[in-house]
N, C-alpha and C. Protein backbone atom coordinates (compact mmCIF):
# COMPACT_ATOMS: atom_id res chain seq x y z
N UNK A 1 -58.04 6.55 -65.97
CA UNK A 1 -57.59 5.99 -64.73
C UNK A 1 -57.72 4.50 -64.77
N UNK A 2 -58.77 3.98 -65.30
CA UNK A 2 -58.78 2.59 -65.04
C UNK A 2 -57.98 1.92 -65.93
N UNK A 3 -57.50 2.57 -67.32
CA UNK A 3 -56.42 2.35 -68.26
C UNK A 3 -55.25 2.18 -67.72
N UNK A 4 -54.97 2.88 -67.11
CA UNK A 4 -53.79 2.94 -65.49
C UNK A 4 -53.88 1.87 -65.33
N UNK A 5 -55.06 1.59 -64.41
CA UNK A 5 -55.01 0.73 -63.58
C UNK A 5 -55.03 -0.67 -64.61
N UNK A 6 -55.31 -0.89 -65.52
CA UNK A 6 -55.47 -1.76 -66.06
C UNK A 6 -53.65 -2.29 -66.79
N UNK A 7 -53.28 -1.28 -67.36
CA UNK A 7 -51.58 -0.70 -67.30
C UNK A 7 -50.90 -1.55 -66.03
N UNK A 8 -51.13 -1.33 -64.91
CA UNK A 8 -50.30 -1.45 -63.93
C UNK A 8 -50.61 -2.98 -63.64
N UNK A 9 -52.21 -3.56 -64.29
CA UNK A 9 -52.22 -5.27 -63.80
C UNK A 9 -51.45 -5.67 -65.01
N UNK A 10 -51.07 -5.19 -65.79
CA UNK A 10 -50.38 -6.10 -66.89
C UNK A 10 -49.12 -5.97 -66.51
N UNK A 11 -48.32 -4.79 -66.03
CA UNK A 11 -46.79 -4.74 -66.12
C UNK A 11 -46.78 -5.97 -64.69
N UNK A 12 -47.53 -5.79 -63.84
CA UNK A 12 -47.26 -6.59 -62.48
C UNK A 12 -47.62 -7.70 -63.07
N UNK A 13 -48.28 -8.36 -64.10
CA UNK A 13 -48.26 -9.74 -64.55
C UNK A 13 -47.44 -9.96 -64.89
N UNK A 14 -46.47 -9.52 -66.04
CA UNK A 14 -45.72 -9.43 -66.69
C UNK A 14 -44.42 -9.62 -65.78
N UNK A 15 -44.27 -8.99 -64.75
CA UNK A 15 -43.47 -8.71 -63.52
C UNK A 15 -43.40 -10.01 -63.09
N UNK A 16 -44.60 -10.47 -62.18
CA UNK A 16 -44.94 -12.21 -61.77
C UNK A 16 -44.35 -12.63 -62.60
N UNK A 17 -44.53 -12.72 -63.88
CA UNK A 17 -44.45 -14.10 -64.86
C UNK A 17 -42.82 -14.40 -64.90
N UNK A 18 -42.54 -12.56 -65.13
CA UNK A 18 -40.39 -13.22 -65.43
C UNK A 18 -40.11 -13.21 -63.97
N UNK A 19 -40.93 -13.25 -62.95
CA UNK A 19 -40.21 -13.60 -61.27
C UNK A 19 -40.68 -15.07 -61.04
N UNK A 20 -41.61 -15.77 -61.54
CA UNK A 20 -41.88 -17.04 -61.71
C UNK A 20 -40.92 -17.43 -62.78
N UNK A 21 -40.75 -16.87 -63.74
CA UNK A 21 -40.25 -17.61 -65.31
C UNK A 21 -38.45 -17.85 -64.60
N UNK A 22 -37.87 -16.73 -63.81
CA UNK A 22 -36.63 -16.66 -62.96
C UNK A 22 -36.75 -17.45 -62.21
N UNK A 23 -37.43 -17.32 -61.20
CA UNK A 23 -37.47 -18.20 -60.21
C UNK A 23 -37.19 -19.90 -60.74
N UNK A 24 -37.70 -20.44 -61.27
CA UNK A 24 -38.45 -21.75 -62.16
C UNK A 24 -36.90 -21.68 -62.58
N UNK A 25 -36.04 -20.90 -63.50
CA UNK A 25 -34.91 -20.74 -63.98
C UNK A 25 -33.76 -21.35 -62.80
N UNK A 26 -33.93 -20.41 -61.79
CA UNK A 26 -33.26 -20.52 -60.76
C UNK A 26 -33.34 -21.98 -59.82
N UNK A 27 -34.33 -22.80 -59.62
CA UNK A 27 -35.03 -23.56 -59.19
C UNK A 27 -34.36 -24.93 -59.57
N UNK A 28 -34.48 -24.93 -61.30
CA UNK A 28 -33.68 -25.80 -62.30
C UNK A 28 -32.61 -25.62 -62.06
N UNK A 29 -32.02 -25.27 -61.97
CA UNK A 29 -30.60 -24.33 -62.05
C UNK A 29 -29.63 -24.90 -60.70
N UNK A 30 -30.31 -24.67 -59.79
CA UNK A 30 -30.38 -25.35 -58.37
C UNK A 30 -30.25 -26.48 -58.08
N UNK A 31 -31.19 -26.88 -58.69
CA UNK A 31 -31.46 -28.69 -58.92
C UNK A 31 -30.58 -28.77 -60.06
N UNK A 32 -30.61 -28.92 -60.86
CA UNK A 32 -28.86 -29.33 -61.29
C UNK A 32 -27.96 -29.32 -60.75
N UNK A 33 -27.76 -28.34 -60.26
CA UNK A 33 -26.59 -27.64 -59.10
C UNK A 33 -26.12 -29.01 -58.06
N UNK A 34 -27.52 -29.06 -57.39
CA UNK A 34 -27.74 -29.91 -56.22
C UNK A 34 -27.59 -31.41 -56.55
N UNK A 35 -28.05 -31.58 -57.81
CA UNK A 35 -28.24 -32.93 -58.43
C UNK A 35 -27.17 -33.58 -58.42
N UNK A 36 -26.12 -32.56 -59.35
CA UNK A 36 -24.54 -32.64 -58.93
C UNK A 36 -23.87 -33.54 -58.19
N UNK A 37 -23.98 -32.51 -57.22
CA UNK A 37 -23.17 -32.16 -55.68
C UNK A 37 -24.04 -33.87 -55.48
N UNK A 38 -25.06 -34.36 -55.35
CA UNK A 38 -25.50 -35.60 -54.52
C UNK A 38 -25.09 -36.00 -55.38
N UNK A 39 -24.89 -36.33 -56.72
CA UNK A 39 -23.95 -38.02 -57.50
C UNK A 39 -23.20 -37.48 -57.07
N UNK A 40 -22.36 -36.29 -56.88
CA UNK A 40 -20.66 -36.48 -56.61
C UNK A 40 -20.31 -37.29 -55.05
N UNK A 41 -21.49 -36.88 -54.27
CA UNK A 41 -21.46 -37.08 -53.07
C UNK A 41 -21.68 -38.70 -52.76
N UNK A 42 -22.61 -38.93 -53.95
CA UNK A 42 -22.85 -40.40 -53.71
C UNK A 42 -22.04 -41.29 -54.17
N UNK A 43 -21.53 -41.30 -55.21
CA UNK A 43 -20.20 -41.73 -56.02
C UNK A 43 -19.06 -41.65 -54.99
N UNK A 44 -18.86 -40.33 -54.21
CA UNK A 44 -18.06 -40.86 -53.45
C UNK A 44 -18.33 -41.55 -52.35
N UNK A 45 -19.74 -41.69 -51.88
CA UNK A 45 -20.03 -42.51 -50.72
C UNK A 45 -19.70 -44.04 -50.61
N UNK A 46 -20.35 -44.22 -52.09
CA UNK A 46 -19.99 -45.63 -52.71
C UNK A 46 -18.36 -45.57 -52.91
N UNK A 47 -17.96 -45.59 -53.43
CA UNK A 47 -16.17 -45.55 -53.24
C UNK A 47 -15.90 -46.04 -51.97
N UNK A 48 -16.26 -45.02 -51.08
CA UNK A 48 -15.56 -45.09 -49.90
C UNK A 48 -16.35 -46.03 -49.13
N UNK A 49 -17.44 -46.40 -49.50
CA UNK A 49 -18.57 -47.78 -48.68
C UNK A 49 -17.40 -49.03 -49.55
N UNK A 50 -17.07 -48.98 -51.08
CA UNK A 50 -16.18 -49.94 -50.86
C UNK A 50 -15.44 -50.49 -50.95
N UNK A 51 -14.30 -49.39 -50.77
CA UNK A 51 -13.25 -49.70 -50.30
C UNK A 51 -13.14 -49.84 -47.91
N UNK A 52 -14.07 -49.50 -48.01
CA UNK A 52 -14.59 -50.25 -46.72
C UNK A 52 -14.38 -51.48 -46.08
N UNK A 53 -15.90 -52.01 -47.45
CA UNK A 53 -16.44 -53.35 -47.86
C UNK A 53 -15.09 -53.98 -48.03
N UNK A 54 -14.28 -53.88 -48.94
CA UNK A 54 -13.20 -54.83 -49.17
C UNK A 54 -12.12 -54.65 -48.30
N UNK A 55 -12.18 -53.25 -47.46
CA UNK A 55 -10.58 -53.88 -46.11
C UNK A 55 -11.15 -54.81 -45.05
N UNK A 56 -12.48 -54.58 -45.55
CA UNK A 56 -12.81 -55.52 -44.05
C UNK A 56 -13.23 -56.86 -44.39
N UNK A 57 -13.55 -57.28 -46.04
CA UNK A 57 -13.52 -58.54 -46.67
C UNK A 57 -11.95 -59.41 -46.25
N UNK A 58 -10.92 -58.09 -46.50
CA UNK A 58 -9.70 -58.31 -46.63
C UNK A 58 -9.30 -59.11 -45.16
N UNK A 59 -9.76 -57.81 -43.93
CA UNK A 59 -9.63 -58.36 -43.01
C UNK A 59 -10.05 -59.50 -42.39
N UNK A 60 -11.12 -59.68 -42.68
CA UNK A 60 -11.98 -61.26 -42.07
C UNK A 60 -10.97 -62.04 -42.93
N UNK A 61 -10.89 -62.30 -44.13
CA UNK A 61 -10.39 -63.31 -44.52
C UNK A 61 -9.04 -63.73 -44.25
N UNK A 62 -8.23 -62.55 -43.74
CA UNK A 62 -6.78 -62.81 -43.13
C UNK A 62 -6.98 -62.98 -41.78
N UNK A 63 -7.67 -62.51 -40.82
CA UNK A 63 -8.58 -63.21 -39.54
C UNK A 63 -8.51 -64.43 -39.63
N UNK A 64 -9.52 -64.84 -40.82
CA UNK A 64 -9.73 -66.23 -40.67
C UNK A 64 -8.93 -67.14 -41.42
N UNK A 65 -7.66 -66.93 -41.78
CA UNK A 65 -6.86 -67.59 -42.38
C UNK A 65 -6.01 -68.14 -40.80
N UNK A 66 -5.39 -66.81 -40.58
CA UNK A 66 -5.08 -66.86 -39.32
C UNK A 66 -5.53 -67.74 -38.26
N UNK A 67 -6.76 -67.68 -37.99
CA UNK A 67 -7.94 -68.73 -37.05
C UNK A 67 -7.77 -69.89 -37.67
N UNK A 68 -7.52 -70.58 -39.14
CA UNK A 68 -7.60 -71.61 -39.37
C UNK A 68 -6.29 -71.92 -39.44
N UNK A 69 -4.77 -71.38 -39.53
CA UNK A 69 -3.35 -71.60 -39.28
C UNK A 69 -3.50 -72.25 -37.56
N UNK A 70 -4.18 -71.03 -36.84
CA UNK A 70 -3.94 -71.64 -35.71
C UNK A 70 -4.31 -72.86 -34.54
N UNK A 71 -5.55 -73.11 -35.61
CA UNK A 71 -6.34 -74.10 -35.27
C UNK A 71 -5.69 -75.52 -35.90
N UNK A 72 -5.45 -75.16 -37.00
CA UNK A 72 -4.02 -76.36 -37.73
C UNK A 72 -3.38 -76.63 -36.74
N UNK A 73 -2.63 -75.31 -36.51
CA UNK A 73 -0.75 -75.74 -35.38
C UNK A 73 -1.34 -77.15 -34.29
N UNK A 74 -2.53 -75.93 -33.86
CA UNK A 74 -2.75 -76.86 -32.45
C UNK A 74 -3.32 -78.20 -32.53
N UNK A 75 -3.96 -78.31 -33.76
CA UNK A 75 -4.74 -80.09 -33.61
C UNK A 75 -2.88 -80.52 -34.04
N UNK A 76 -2.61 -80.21 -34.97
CA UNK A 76 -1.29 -81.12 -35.21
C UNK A 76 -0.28 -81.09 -34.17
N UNK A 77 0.17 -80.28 -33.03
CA UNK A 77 0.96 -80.25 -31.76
C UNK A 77 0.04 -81.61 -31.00
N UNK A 78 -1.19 -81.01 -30.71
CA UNK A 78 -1.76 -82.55 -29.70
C UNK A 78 -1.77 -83.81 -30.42
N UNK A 79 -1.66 -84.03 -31.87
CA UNK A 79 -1.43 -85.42 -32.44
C UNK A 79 -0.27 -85.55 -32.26
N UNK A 80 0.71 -84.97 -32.15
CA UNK A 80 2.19 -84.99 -31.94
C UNK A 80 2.18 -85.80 -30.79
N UNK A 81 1.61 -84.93 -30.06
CA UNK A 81 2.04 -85.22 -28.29
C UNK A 81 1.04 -86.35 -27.96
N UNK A 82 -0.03 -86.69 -28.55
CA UNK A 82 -0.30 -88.02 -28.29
C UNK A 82 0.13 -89.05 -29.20
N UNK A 83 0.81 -88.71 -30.33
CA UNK A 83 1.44 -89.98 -31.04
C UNK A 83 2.90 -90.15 -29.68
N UNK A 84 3.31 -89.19 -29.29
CA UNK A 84 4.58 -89.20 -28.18
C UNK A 84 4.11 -89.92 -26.89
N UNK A 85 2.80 -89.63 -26.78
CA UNK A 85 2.64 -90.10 -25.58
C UNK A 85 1.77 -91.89 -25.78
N UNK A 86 1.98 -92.14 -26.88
CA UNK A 86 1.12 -93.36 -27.47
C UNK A 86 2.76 -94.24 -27.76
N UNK A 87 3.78 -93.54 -28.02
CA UNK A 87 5.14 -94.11 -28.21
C UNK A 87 5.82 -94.27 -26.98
N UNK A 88 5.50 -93.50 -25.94
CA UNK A 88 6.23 -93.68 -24.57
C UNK A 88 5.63 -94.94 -24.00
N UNK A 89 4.54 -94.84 -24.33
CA UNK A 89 3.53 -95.77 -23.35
C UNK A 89 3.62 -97.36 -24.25
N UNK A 90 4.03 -97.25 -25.33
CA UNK A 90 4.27 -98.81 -25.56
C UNK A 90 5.87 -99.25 -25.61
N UNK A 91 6.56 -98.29 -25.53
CA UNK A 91 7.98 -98.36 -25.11
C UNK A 91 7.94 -99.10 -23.62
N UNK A 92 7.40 -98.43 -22.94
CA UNK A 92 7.33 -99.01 -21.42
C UNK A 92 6.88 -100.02 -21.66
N UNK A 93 5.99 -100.17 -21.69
CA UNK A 93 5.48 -102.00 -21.92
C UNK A 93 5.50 -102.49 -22.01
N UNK A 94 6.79 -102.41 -23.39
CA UNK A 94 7.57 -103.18 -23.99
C UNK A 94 8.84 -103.42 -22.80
N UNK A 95 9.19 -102.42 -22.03
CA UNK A 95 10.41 -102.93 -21.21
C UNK A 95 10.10 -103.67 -20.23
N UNK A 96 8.58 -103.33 -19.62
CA UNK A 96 8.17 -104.21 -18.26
C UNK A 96 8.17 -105.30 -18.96
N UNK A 97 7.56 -106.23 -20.25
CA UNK A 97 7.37 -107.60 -20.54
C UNK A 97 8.83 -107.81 -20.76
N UNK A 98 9.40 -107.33 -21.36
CA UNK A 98 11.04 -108.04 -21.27
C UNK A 98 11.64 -108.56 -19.56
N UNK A 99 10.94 -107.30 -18.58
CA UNK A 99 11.42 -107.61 -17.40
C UNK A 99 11.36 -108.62 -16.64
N UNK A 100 10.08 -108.94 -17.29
CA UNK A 100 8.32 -109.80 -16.40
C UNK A 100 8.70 -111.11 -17.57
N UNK A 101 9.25 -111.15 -18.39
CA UNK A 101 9.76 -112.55 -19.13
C UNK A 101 9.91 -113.85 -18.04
N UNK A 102 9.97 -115.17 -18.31
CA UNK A 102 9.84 -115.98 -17.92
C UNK A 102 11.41 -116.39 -17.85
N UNK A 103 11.83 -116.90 -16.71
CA UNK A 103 12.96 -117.03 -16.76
C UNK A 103 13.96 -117.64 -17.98
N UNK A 104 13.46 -118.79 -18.62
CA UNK A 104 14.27 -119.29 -19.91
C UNK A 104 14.51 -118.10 -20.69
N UNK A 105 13.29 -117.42 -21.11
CA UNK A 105 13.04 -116.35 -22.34
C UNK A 105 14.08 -115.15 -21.68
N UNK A 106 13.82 -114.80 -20.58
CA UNK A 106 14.65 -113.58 -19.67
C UNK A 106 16.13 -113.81 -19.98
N UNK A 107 16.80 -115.13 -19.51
CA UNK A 107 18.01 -115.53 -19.50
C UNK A 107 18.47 -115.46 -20.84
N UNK A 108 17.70 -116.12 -21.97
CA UNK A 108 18.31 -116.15 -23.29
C UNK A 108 18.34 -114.90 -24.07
N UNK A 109 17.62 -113.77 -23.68
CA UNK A 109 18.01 -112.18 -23.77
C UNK A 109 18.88 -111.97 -23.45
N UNK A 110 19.15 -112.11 -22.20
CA UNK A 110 20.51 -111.79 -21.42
C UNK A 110 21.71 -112.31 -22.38
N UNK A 111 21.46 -113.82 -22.36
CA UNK A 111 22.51 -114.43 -23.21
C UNK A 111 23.30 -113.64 -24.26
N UNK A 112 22.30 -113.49 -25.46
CA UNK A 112 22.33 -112.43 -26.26
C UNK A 112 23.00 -111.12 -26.08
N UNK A 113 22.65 -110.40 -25.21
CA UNK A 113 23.38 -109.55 -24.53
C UNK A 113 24.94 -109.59 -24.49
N UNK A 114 25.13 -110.82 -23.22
CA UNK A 114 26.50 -110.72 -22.87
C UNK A 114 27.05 -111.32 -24.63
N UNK A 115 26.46 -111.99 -25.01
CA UNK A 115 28.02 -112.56 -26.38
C UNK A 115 27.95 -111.13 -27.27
N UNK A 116 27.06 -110.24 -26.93
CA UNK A 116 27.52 -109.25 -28.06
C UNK A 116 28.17 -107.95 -27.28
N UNK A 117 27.97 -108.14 -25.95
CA UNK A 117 28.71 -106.43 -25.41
C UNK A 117 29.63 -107.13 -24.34
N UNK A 118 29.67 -108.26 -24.06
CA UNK A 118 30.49 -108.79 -22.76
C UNK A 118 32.36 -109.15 -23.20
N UNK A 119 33.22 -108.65 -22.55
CA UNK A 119 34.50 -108.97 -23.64
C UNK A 119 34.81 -110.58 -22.12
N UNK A 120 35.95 -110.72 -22.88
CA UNK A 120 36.81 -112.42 -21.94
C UNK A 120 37.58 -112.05 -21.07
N UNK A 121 37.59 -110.88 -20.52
CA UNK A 121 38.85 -110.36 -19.62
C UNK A 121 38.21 -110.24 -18.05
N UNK A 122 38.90 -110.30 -17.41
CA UNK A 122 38.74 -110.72 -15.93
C UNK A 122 38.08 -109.42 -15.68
N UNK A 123 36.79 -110.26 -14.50
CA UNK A 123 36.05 -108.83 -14.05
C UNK A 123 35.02 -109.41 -13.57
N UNK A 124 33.74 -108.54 -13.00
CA UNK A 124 32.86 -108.99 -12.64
C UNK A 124 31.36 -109.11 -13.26
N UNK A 125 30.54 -110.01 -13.82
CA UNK A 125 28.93 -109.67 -13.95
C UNK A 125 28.06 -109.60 -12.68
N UNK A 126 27.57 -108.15 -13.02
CA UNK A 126 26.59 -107.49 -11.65
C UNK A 126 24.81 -108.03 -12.01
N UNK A 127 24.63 -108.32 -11.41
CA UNK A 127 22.88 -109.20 -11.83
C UNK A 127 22.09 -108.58 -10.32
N UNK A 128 21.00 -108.17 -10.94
CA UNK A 128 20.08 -108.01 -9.01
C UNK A 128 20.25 -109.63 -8.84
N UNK A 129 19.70 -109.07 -7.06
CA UNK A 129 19.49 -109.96 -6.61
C UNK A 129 18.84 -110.86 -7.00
N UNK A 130 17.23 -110.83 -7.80
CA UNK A 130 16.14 -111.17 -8.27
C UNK A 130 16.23 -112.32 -8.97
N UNK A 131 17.69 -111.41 -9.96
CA UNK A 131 17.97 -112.49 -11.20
C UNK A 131 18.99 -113.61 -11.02
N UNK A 132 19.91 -113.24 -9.88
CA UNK A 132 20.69 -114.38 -9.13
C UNK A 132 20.09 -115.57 -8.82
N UNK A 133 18.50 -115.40 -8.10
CA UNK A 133 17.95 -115.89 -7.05
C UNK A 133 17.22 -116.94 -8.12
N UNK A 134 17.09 -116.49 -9.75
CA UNK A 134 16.02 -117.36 -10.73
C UNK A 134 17.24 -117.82 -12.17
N UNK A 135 18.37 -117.49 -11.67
CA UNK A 135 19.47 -117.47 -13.12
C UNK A 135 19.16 -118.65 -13.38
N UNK A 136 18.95 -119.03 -14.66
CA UNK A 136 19.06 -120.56 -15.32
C UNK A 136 20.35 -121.58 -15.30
N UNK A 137 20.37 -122.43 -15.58
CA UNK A 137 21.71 -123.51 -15.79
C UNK A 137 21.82 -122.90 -17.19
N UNK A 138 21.55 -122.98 -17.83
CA UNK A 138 21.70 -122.40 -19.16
C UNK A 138 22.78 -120.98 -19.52
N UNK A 139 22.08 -120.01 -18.72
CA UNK A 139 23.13 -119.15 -18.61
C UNK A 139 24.12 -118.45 -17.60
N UNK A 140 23.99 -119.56 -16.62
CA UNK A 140 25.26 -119.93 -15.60
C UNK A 140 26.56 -120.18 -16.59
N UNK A 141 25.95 -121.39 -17.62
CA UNK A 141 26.88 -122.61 -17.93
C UNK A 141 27.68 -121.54 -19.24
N UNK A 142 26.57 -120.67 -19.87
CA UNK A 142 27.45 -119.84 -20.92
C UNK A 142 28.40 -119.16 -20.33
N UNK A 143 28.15 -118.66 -18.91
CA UNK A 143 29.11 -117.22 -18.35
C UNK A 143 30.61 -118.26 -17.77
N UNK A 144 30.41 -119.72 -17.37
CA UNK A 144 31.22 -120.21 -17.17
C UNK A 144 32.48 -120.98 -17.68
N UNK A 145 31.78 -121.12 -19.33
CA UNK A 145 32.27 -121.66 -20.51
C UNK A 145 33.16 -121.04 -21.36
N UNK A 146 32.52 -119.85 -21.67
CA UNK A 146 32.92 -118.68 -22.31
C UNK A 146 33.55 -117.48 -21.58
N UNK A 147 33.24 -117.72 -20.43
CA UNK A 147 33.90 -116.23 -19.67
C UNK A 147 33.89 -116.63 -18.67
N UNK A 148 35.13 -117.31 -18.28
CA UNK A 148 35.57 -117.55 -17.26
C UNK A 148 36.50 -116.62 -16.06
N UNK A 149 36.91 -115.91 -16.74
CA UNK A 149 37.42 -114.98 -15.66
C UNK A 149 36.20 -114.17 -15.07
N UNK A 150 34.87 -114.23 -15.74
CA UNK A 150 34.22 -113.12 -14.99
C UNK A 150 33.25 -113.52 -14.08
N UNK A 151 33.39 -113.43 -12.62
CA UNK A 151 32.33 -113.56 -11.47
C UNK A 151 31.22 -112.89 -11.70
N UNK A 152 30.35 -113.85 -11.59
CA UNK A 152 28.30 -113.56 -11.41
C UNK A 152 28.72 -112.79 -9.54
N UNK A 153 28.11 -111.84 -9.52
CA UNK A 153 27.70 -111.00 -8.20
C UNK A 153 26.73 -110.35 -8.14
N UNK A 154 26.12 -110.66 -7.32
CA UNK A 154 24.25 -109.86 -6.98
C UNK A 154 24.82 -108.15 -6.88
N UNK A 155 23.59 -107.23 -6.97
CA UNK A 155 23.90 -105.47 -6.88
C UNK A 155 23.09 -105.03 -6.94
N UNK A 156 23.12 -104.33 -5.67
CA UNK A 156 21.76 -103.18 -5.50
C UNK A 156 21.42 -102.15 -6.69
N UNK A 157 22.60 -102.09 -7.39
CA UNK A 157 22.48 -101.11 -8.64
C UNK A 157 21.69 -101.28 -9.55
N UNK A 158 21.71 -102.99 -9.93
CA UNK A 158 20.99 -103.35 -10.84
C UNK A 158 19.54 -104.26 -10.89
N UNK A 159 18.60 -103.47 -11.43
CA UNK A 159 17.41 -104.01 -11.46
C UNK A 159 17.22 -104.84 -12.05
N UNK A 160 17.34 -104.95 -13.53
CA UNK A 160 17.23 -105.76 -14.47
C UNK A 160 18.02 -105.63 -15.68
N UNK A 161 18.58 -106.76 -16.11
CA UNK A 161 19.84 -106.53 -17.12
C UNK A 161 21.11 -107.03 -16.23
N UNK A 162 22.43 -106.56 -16.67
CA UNK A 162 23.56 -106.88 -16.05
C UNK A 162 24.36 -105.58 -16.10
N UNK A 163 25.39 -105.53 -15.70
CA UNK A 163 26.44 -104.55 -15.80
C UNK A 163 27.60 -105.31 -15.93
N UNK A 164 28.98 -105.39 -17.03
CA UNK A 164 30.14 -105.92 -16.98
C UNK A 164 30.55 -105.19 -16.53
N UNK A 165 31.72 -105.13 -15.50
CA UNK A 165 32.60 -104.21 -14.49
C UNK A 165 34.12 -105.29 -15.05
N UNK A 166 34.92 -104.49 -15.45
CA UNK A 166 36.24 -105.18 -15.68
C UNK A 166 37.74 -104.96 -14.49
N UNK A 167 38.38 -106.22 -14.32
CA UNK A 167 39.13 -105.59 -13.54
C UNK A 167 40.53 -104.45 -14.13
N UNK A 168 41.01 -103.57 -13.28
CA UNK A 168 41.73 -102.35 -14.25
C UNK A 168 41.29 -101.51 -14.46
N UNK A 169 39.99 -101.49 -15.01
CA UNK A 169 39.86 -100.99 -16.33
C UNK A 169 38.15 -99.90 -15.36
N UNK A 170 38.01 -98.69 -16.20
CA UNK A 170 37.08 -97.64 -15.50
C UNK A 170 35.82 -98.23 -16.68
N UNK A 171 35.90 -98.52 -17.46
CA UNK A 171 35.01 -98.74 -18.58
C UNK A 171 33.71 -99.84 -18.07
N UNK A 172 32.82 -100.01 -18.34
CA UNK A 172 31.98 -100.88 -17.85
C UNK A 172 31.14 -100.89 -19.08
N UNK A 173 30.12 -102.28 -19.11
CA UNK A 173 28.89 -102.04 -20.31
C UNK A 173 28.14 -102.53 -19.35
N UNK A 174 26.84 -101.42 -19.69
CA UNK A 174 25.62 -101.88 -18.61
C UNK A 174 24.69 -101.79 -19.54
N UNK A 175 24.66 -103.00 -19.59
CA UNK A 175 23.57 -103.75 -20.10
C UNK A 175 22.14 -104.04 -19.71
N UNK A 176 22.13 -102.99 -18.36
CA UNK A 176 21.08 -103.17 -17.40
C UNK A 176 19.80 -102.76 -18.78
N UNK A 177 18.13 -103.49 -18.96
CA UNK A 177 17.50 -103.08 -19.50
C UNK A 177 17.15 -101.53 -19.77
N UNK A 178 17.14 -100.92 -18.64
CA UNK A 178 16.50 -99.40 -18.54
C UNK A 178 17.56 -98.59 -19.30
N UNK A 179 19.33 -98.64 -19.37
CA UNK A 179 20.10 -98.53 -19.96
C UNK A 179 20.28 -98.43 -21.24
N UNK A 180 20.07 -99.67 -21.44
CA UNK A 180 19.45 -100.05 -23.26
C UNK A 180 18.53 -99.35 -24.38
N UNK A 181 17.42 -99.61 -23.09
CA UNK A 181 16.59 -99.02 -23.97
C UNK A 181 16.42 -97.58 -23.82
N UNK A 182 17.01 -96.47 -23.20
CA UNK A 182 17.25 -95.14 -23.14
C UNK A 182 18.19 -94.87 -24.17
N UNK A 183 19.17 -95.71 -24.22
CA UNK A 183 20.42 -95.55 -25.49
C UNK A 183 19.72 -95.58 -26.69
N UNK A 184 18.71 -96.13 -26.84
CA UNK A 184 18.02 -96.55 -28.27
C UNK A 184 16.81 -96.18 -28.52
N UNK A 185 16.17 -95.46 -27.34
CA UNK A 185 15.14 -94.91 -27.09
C UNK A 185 14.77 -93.87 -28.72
N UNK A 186 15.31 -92.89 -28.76
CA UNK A 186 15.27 -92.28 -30.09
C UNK A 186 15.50 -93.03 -31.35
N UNK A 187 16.13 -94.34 -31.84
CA UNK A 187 16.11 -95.28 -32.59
C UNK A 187 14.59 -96.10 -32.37
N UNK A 188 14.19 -96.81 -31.65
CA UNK A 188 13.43 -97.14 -31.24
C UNK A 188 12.24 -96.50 -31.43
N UNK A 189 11.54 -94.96 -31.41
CA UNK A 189 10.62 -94.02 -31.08
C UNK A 189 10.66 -94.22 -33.04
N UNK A 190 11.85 -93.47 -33.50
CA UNK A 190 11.54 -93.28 -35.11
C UNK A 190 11.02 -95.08 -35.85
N UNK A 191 11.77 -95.77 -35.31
CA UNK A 191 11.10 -97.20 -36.39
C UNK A 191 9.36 -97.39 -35.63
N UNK A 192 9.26 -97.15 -34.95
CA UNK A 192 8.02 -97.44 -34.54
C UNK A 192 7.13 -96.42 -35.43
N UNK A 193 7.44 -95.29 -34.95
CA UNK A 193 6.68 -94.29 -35.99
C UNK A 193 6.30 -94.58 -36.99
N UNK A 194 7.81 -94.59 -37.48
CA UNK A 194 7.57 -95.31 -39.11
C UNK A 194 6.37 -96.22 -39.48
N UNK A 195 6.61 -97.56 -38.47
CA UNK A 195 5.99 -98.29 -38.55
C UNK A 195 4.08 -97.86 -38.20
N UNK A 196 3.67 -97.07 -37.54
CA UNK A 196 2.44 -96.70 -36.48
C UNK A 196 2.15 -95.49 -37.52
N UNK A 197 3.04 -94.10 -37.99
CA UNK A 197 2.09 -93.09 -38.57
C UNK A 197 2.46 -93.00 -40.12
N UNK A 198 2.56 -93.49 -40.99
CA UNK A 198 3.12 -93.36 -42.01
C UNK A 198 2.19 -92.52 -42.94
């Protein structure tokens, strides 16, 4: 009996050992298994962390390309518009001191004026009142010398400058300053440029 029993602790060892020796088999087996499955899992985690990483590298950097295009446009629109508004403002300035000229200097503009846009044919020169009231001998004596058919007449129309009005004829040159320099205004704006942003 105890041979038995002694019989039955060996087969149940024996038993344990290949259910441990299996198990342990199985265990390994598993863990490989598992080991697997986590690099496959991680390999693809990483993949997909970065290709992530780089749409969104991708994205910031076209973001911020973008942010810095638009930050360009706009500083260069407001240098625009204050080089425009730095060209308006000495344009004017330039027309009030021509206006605000001293009568000799005023008149011999004028002068200038009429021998290059004024023709010899009968008609009238329109002058404000202003400039009637301060006209020089000087360029009385040219409009009387040279262009004799055409009458000096004061006009509410005109501020500064002249207007030739011909008789007949619908055509006129107004020579009035504000005139002038609107005609040439865009001539005027580019040489300055030229000259101011190069």
């Amino acid at each position: 009996m105890q041979n038995q029993v002694g019989g039955l602790d060996v087969i149940l060892n024996q038993i344990d050992a290949e259910a441990r020796e299996a198990v342990s088999k199985i265990e390994g087996k598993a863990k490989l298994e598992s080991d697997k499955l986590i690099a496959v899992a991680q390999a693809e985690a990483d993949k997909i962390t970065s290709a992530a990483r780089s749409d969104a590298e991708k994205t910031y950097k076209s973001a911020l390309e973008r942010e810095k295009n638009a930050i360009e446009h706009e500083r260069s629109q407001r240098l625009l518009a204050e080089k425009q508004r730095m060209l308006d403002s000495m344009i004017s300035d330039s027309v009030e001191e021509i206006k605000n000229l001293g009568d000799k200097e005023y008149f011999e503009f004028l002068s200038a004026l009429v021998k290059k846009y004024v023709k010899k044919d009968p008609g009238r020169i329109l002058l404000s009142v202003k400039d009637m009231d301060r006209m020089t001998d000087e360029f009385s004596g040219l409009l009387k010398s040279s262009y004799p058919q055409l009458k000096t007449e004061a006009s509410d129309i005109v501020q500064s400058g002249f207007i030739a009005a011909y008789d007949g004829i619908d055509i006129e040159e107004n020579c009035t300053i504000d005139e002038l320099v609107e005609a040439e205004t865009d001539n005027i704006k580019e040489k300055v440029f030229e000259c101011l942003f190069k």
